[in-house]
Each structure stands twice: as structure tokens, then as C-alpha cells.
Protein backbone atom coordinates (compact mmCIF):
# COMPACT_ATOMS: atom_id res chain seq x y z
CA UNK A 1 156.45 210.94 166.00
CA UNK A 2 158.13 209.75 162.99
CA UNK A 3 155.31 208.37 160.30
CA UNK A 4 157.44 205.82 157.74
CA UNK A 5 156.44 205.76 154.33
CA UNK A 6 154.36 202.58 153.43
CA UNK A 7 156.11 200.18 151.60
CA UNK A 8 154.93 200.35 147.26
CA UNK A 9 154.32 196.38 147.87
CA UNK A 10 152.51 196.30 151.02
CA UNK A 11 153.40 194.06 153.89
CA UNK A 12 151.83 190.57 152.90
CA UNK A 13 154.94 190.37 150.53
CA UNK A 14 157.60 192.17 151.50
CA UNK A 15 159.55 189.38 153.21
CA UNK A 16 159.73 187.76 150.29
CA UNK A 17 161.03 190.45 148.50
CA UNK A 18 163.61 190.72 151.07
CA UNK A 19 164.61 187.48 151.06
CA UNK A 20 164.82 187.62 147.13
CA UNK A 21 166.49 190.66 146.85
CA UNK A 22 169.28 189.40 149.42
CA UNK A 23 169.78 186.12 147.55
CA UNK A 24 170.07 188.19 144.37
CA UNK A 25 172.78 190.73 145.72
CA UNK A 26 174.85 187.89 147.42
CA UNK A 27 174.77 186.19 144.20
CA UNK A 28 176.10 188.95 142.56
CA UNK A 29 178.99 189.47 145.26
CA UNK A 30 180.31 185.70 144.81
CA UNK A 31 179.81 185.69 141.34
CA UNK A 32 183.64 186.46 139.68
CA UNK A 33 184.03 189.93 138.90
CA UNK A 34 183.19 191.36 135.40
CA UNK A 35 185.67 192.07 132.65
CA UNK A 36 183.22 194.89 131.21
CA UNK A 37 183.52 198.32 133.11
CA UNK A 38 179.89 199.13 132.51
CA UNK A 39 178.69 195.86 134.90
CA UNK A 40 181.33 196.51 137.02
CA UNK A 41 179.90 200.16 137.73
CA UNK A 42 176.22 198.84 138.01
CA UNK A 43 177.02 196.76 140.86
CA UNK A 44 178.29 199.25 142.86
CA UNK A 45 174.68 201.59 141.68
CA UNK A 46 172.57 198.28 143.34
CA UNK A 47 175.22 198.54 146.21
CA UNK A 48 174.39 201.94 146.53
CA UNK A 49 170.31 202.15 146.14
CA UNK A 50 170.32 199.39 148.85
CA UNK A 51 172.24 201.15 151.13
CA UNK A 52 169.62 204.03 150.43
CA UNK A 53 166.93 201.54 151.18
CA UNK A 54 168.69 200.49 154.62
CA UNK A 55 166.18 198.43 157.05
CA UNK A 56 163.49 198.11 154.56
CA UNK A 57 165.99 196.38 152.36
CA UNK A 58 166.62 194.20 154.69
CA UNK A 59 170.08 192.76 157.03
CA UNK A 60 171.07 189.71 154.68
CA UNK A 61 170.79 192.47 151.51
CA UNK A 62 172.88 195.04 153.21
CA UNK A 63 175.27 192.69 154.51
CA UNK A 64 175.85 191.44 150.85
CA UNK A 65 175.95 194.68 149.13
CA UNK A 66 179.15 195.11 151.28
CA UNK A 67 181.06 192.59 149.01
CA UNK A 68 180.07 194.49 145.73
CA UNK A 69 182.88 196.45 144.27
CA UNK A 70 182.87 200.09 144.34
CA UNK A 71 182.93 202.41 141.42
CA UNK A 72 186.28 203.23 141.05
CA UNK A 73 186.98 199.63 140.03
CA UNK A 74 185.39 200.26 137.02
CA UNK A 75 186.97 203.71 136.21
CA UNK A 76 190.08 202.28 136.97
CA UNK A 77 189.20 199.43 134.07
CA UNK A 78 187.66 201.68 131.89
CA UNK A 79 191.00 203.53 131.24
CA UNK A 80 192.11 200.23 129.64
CA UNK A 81 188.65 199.41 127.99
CA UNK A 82 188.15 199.94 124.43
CA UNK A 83 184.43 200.06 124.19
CA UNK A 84 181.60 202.47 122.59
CA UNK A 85 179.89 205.57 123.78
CA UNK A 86 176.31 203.60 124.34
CA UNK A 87 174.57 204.17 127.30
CA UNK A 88 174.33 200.71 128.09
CA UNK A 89 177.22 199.12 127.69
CA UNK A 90 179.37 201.52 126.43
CA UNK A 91 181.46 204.29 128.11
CA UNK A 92 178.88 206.72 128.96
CA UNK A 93 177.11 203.88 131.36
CA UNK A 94 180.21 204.16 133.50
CA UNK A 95 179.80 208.39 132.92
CA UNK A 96 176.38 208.04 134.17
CA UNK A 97 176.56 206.32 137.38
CA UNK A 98 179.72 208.20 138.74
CA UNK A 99 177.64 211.72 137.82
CA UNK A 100 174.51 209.65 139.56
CA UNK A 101 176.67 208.24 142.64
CA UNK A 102 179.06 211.14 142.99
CA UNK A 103 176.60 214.14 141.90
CA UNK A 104 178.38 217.58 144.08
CA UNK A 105 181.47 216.43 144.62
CA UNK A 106 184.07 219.19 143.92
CA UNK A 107 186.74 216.95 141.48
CA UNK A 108 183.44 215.21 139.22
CA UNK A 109 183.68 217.60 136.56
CA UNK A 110 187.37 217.01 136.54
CA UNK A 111 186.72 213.17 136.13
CA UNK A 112 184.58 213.40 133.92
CA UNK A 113 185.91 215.85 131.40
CA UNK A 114 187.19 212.95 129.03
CA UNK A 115 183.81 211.73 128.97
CA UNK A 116 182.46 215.65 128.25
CA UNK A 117 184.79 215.82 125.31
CA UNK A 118 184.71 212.59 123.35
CA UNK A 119 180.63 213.15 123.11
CA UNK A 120 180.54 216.77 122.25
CA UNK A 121 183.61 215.38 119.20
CA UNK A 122 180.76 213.12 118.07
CA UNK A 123 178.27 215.59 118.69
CA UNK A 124 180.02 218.31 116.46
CA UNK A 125 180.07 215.62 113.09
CA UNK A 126 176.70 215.13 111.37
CA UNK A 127 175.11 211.86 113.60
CA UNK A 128 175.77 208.58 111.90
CA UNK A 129 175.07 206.06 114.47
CA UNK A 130 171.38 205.39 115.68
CA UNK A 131 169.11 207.75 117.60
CA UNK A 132 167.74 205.48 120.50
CA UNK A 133 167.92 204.86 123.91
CA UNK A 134 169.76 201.92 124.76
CA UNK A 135 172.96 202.59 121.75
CA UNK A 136 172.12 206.19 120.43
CA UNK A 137 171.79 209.83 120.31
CA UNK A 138 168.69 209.47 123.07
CA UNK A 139 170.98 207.97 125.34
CA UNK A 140 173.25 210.78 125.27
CA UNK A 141 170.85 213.03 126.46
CA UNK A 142 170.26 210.67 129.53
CA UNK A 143 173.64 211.40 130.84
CA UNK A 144 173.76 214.88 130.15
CA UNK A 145 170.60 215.26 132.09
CA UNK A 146 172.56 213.51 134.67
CA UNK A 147 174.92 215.92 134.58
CA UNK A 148 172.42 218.63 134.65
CA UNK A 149 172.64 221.44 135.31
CA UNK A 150 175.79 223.29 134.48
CA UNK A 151 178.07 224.23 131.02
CA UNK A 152 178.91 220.28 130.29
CA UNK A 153 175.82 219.22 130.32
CA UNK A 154 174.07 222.20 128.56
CA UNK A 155 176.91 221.76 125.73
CA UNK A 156 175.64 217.84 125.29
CA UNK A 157 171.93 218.68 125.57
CA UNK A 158 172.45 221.34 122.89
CA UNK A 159 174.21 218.63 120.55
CA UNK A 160 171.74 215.99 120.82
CA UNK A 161 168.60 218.35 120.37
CA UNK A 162 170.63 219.42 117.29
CA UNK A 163 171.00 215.85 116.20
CA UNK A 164 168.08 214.84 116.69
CA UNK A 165 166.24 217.39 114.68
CA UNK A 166 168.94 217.06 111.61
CA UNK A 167 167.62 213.09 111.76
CA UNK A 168 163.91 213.98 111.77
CA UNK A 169 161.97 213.05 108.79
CA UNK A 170 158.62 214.36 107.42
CA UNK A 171 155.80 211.84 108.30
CA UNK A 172 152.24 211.89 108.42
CA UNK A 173 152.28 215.98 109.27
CA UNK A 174 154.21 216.41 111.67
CA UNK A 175 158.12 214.64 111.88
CA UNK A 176 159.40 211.23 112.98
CA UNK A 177 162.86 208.90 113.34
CA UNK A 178 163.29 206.27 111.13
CA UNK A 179 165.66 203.05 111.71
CA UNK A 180 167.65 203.07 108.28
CA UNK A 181 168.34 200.21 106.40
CA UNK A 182 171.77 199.30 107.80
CA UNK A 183 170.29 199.82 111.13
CA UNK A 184 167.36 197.36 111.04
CA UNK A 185 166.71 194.61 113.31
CA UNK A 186 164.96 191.61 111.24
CA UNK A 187 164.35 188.87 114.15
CA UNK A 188 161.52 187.93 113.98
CA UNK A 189 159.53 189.79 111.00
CA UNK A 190 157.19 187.77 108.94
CA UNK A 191 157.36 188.76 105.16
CA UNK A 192 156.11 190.58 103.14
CA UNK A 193 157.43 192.99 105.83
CA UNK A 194 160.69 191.75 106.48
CA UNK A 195 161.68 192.68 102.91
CA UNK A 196 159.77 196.22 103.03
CA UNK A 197 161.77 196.97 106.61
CA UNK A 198 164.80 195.92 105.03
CA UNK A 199 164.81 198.02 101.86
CA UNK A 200 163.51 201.25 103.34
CA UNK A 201 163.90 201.30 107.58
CA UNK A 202 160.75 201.83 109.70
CA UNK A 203 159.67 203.88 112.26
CA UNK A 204 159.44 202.18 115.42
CA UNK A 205 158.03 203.61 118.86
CA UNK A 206 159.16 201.55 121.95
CA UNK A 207 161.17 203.23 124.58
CA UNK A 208 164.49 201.47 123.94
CA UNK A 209 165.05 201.71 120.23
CA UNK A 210 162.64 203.78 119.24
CA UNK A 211 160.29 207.01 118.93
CA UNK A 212 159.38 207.22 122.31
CA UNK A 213 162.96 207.02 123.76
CA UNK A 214 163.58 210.80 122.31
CA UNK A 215 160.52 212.44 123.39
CA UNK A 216 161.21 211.23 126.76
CA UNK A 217 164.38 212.82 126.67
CA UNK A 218 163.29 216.09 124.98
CA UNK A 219 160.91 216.14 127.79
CA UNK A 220 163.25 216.04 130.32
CA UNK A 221 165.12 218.64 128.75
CA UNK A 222 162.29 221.24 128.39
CA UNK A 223 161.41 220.60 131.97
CA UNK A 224 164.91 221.39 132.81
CA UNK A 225 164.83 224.64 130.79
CA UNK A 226 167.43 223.11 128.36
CA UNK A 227 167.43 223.06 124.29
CA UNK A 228 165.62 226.24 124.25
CA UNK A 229 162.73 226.68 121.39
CA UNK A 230 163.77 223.80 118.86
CA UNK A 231 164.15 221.55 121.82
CA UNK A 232 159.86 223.08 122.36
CA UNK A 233 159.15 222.03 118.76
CA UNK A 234 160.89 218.87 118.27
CA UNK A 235 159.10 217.20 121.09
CA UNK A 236 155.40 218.91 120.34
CA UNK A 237 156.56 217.21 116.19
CA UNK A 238 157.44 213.91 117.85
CA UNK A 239 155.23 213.16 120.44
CA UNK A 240 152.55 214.52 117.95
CA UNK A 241 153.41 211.96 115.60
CA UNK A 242 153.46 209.31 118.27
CA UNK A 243 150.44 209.94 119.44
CA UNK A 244 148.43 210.11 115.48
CA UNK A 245 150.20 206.60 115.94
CA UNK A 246 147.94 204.93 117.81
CA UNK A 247 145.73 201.98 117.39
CA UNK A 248 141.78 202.66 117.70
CA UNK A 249 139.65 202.41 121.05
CA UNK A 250 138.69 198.88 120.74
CA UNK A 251 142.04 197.01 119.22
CA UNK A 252 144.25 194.96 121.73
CA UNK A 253 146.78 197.10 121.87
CA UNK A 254 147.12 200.63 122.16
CA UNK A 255 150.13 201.35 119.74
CA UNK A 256 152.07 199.00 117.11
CA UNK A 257 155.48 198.10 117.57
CA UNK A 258 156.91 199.32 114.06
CA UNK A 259 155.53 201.16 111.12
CA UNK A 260 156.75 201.03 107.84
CA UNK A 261 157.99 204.29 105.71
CA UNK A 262 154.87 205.25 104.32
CA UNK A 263 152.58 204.04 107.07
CA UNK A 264 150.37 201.73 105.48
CA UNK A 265 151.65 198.94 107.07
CA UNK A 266 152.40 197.77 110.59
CA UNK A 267 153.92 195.20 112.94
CA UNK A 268 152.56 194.64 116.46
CA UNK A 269 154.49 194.19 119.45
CA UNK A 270 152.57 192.06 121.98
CA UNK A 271 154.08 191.78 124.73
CA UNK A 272 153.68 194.49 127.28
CA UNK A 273 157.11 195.84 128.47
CA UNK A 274 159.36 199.10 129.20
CA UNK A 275 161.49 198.52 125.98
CA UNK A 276 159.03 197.94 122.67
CA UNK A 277 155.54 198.08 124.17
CA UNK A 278 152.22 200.34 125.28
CA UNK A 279 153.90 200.68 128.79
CA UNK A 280 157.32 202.45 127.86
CA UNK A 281 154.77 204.38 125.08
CA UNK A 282 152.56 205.52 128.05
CA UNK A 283 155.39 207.10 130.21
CA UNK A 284 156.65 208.90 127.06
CA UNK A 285 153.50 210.55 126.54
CA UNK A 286 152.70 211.08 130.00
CA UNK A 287 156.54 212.77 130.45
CA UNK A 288 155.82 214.69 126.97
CA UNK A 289 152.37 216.11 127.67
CA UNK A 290 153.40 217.24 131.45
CA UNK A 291 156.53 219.54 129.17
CA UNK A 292 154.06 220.98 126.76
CA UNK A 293 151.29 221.43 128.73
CA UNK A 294 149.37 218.86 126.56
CA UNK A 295 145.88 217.04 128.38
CA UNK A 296 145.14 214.74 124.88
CA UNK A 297 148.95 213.56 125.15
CA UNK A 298 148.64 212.89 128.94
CA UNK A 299 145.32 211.42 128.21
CA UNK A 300 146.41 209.05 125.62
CA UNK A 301 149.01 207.82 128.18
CA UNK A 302 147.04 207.06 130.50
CA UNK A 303 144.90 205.41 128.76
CA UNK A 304 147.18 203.28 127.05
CA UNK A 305 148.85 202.48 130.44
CA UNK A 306 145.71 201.31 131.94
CA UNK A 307 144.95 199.10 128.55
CA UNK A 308 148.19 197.12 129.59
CA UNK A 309 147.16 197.38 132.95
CA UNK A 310 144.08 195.07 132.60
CA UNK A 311 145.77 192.92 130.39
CA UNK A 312 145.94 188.88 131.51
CA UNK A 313 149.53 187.74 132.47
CA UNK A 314 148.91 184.73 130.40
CA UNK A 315 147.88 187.51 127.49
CA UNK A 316 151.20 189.49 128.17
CA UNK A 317 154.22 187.84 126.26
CA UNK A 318 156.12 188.26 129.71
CA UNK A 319 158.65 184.90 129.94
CA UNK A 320 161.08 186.38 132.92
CA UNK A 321 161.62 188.79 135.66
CA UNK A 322 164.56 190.89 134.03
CA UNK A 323 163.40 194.99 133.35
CA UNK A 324 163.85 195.50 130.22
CA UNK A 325 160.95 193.13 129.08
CA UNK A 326 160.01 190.93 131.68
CA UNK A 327 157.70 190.97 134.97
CA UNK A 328 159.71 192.86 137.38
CA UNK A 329 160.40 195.58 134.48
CA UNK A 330 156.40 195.95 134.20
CA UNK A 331 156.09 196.02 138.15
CA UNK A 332 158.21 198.71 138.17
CA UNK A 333 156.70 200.95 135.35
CA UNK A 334 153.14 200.26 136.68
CA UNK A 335 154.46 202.02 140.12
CA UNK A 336 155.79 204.93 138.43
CA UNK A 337 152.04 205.36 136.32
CA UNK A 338 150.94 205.09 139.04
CA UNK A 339 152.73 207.83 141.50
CA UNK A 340 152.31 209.92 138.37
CA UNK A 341 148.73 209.68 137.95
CA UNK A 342 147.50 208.38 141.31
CA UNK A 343 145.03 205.82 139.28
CA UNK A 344 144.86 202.28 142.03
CA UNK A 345 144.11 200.18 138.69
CA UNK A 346 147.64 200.98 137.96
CA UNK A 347 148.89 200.52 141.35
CA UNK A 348 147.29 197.30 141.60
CA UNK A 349 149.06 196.45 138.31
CA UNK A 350 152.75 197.35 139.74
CA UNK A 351 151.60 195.11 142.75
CA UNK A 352 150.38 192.22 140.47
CA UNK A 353 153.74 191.99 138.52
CA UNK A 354 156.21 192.31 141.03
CA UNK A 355 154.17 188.68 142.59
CA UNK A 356 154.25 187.44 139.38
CA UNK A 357 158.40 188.27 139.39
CA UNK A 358 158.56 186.64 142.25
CA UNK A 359 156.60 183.56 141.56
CA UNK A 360 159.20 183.33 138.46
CA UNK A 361 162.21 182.77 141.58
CA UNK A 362 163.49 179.56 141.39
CA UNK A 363 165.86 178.87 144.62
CA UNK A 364 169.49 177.60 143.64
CA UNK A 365 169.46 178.40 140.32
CA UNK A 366 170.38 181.47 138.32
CA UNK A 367 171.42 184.85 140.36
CA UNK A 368 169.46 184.48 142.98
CA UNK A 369 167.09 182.01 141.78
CA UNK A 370 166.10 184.33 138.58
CA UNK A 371 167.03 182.86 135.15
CA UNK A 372 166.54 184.91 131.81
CA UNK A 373 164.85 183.64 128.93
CA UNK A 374 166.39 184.37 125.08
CA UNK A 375 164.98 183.07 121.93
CA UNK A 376 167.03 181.27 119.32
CA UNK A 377 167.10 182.30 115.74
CA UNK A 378 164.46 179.01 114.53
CA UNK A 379 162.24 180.74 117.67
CA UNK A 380 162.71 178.11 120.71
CA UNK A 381 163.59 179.62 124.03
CA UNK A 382 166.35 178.81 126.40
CA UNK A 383 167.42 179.88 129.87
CA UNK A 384 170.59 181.42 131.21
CA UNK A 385 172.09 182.87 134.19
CA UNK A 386 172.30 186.56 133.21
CA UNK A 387 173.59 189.10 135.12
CA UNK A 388 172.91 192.69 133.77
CA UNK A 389 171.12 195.77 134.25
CA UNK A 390 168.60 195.38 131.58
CA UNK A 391 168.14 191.31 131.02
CA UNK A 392 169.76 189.87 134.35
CA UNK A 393 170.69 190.40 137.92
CA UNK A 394 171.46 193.44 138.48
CA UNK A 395 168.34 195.20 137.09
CA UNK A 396 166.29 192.32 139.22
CA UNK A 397 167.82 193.75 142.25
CA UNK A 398 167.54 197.59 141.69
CA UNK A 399 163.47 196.76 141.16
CA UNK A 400 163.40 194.66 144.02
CA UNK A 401 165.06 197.21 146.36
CA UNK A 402 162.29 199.73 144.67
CA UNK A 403 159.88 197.36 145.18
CA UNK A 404 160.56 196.71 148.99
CA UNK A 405 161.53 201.03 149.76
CA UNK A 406 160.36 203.98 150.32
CA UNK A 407 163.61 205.49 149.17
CA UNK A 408 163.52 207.46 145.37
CA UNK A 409 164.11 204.95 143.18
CA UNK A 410 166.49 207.51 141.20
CA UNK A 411 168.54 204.60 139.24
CA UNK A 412 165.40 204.26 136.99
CA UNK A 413 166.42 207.28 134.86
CA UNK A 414 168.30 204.86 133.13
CA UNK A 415 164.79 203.43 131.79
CA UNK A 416 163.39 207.13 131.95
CA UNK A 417 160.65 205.71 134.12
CA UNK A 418 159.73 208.47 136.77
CA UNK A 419 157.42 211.04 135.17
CA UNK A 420 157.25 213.00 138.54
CA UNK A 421 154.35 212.92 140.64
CA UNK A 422 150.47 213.59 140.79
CA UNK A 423 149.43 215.66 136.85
């Protein structure tokens, strides 16, 4: 007798899933096709992760993932693109998904040697650019984990450990990243600290553009055996620092979302989301204290994810469905807590927020009825149809096909979401 894996959202809503997730993907297939090689190779990932979902994606969302365009549309475009090396939305997006789609085949080293050499150039020059996730040095390390294991990929590992510990500054005993000046992102910072951030940097910790991006990665790559010692030191010095970070027991929050230089003073984030917030904190510290051995680290992300956890959705800052900051984003980290810690209150959380996605759907409009939400400089909102991996449709799809499956939701290294299972 076979025994089929239950479903991560239970039956009562699963058909609505489905039926979202299909109107999302058929969106996406009638929608014209992308100038930018990056979306154009993140349509055919969706394609591909609902394929791996098959029947419990539904017939409507496999019938539309047919019309999506395969990948080497987009290496075929990115030979005439002149774009960065940024994970997301640069070159090495494109790198990422053909090692992630085509991982064994005999010729991928071959196709992707260009890619190999044009980040170890940049690699070999002291690091200029930023050190996060989404545009930087942490994102780097995503795609040579990708690529993992073999010479390429220990080569880029190698040069982004390196990197990263060249950028490392002394702070508060152990060592930390700072945002420089020319590097700072002012939207939205009251003064006095608007003028402090903008004179000397900060240290922020969100997943995306900050601390916790890195240790995430340096995880990764002392679970994988790669980066040797320093790689060993470098994460116990950030995730350290992270963790002396933290707001006490009984504040709102669990961490801020930016320090300044000297740590004296602070900016919170509120909202609770992968990219800036407690939740893409907790799976850094969770991914960090499984590599080092470390119970307080593990602790403190667990305890930080079940703090968002509780949260109200009316308390949450959470506007749309998209992943990087809105409610199908959260779903989706709450179910990876969750399968790494086995703790229902964060189960019930991943459950709560994919609803709460889906209660966002508005038929008829957007990509499948889901609309982003942006803020304007004088802080009013509007919506637009968006159709990305991070703030639009394709992300919504990849976390509704999660949502609905039993199938390894693999595409989420991306967001360096899966912490493995049961600490």
C-alpha cells in the first residue's frame, strides 16, 4: 500500500489553493514574455516545481505550466543581456536555476563555466559591492552551494568566505557587516537617525540585506564541509554578534531591524517577514546553531520564531501575499520552522498565513487575482500587477505549489528557508 504524504495545508483548503495556484500560473503563461533573462528563467523554475508537485498541484496548474517558457529561452537572452552578477536579478539568478533545474547533467559545467569565471574575477579583487543576499557577496555563496559539490563551486565558496571576513568589522566582541555610507537605504528613517545612518552605515540583520543573510550562508557551507576553519569562525563571530543583538524577553519584537555603528541606537522593523524581520532572523540562527553545534543559538531561534508566531495579523505590517514580505512569504517560513523544529504553534502559524494569502486573492485582477502593494516616497501605498520571484507572481506560485505538495520545496534556497529537519 502506498501511504501519500499529507498535504502542509490540510484538506479544508487545498482546493482553493489549487484553484489559486492555477489562475496564477495561467496568468503568467498569457502574460507577454519578459525582456529580463532572470524572470524569464523563474518561470520555467515554477514550471518545473509544479510539475514536481503533479496531482496535488492540480490539472488546470499543470496544464498551464505547459505554456511557460523553458530555460534555455533565457540563456539564449542572457548572451545578449548586459546585466549584474546579483542573485536576483542579475546573471547569477539565471546561473542558479540551470545548476538547480539541470543539476548532473554531463555538459552543466561546460555551460556554466562563463558564469564560474566572471565571479571568481570579482572574487580575486578586494569586494567593493555589498555583502547581502538579494545584490551581494551572500548571494554568491547561494549559487555556489548550488553548484556544490565539486572544484567550481569550492573555488566560489572559498572567495566569498574570504570576502566576507576581509569586510568584517569589530563590534560589540565579537565581528559584524556594516552597510557603508554609499550603500545605505534611507526610506523611511525618522531623524535623528537618518542623518547618523547616513554619515557612518549601520549594521542591519534581516535576511535579505543584512547580517543574517551571511550566517545563513556560512552555515550552509560548514554543513557542506566547505570554507574550512575561517569559514568555522566567521559564522561562530557573526551569528554571535547576532544573537548579543537581540531585544529583551518582554519587548515586541525579538530583534531590531538596524543598529547604528556604535550600537547605542536602533531602528525597529515591525513587520514580520523573510527579508528584514524576526522570521528570516530565526531561520538564520536556527541554520547557524545546527553548523556549530550551538543549543543558545538554536534556542534563541526558536524562540524568536514563535514570538512572530503569536503575533496578530492586524499587528504584523503584512499588506500582500508576495514572499519576500508579505503573507504567503510568512506561510512559507512558518512551514519550514516548523519541519525544523516540529513545534504545532509554528505549524499552525504557516497554516494561518497561507489563509490569510489567500483571503488577499482578488479574482480578475492582478496575476491571478494577487496584486502587490509599494509605498510612495510621501508614504501612501499603491497597487500593481507584479510579476516576480520576490514581490509578484512568480514567488506567489512557487509558495502555493509548496503550500498544496508534498514534493521538497527545493526552489526556497533562494530565500535560504529550509534549515533541514527535526534538531
Amino acid at each position: 500500500m502506498t501511504v501519500r504524504a499529507a498535504s502542509p495545508i490540510g484538506e479544508p483548503s487545498a482546493g482553493a489553493i489549487r484553484e489559486a495556484l492555477a489562475a496564477v500560473v495561467a496568468s503568467l503563461a498569457e502574460a507577454p514574455r519578459p525582456d529580463h533573462p532572470g524572470d524569464l528563467a523563474l518561470l520555467s523554475l515554477l514550471a518545473e516545481h509544479v510539475r514536481r508537485a503533479g496531482r496535488e498541484a492540480g490539472e488546470a496548474a499543470l496544464a498551464a505550466a505547459d505554456g511557460l517558457p523553458p530555460l534555455e529561452d533565457a540563456i539564449a537572452l542572457l548572451a545578449e543581456a548586459d546585466i549584474g552578477f546579483a542573485l536576483h536579478r542579475g546573471f547569477t539568478e539565471v546561473a542558479w536555476v540551470a545548476a538547480h533545474l539541470w543539476k548532473g547533467l554531463p555538459d552543466l559545467d561546460e555551460l556554466l563555466r562563463p558564469v564560474d569565471e566572471a565571479l571568481r574575477s570579482l572574487l580575486d579583487h578586494p569586494w567593493e559591492g555589498p555583502f547581502d543576499l538579494a545584490f551581494g557577496l551572500a548571494g554568491l555563496g547561494v549559487y555556489a552551494l548550488e553548484r556544490w559539490p565539486g572544484t567550481a563551486a569550492a573555488a566560489l565558496l572559498e572567495g566569498v568566505v574570504r570576502q566576507i571576513d576581509a569586510l568584517a568589522e569589530p563590534s560589540g566582541g565579537w565581528r559584524a557587516l556594516r552597510t557603508r555610507p554609499d550603500q545605505v537605504d534611507l526610506y523611511g528613517v525618522e531623524p535623528p537617525l537618518r542623518d547618523l545612518f547616513a554619515a557612518e552605515g549601520y549594521f542591519e540583520l534581516g535576511m535579505a540585506h543584512g547580517v543574517a543573510g551571511p550566517v545563513a550562508v556560512l552555515a550552509r557551507a560548514v554543513l557542506a564541509g566547505a570554507g574550512g576553519a575561517r569559514a568555522r569562525r566567521l559564522l561562530g563571530d557573526l551569528a554571535s554578534w547576532l544573537a548579543e543583538a537581540a531585544l529583551p524577553a518582554g519587548a515586541e519584537l525579538a530583534f531590531p531591524g538596524r543598529l547604528s555603528r556604535d550600537l547605542s541606537a536602533a531602528e525597529l522593523h515591525r513587520r514580520a517577514s523573510w527579508c528584514k524581520g524576526d522570521p528570516g532572523v530565526a531561520l538564520s540562527l536556527l541554520a547557524a546553531g545546527r553548523a556549530l553545534g550551538r543549543e543558545d543559538l538554536r534556542r534563541l531561534g526558536l524562540g524568536a520564531a514563535r514570538r512572530a508566531a503569536v503575533r496578530p495579523p492586524e499587528a504584523a505590517g503584512i499588506a500582500d501575499a508576495c514572499l519576500c514580505h508579505g503573507a504567503l512569504g510568512l506561510g512559507h517560513v512558518f512551514r519550514r520552522l516548523h519541519r525544523a523544529s516540529g513545534d504545532p504553534v509554528l505549524g499552525e502559524a504557516g497554516t494561518r498565513w497561507t489563509r490569510e494569502a489567500l483571503a488577499m486573492r482578488q479574482p480578475g485582477r492582478g496575476t491571478g487575482g494577487f496584486l502587490a502593494r509599494f509605498h510612495r516616497e510621501d508614504g501612501t501605498t499603491y497597487e500593481a500587477q507584479d510579476t516576480s520571484f520576490l514581490t509578484g507572481g512568480v514567488g506567489i506560485g512557487l509558495g502555493l505549489a509548496a503550500a498544496v505538495s508534498s514534493a521538497d520545496p527545493s526552489w526556497d534556497a533562494l530565500l535560504l528557508a529550509s534549515v533541514g529537519g527535526p534538531q
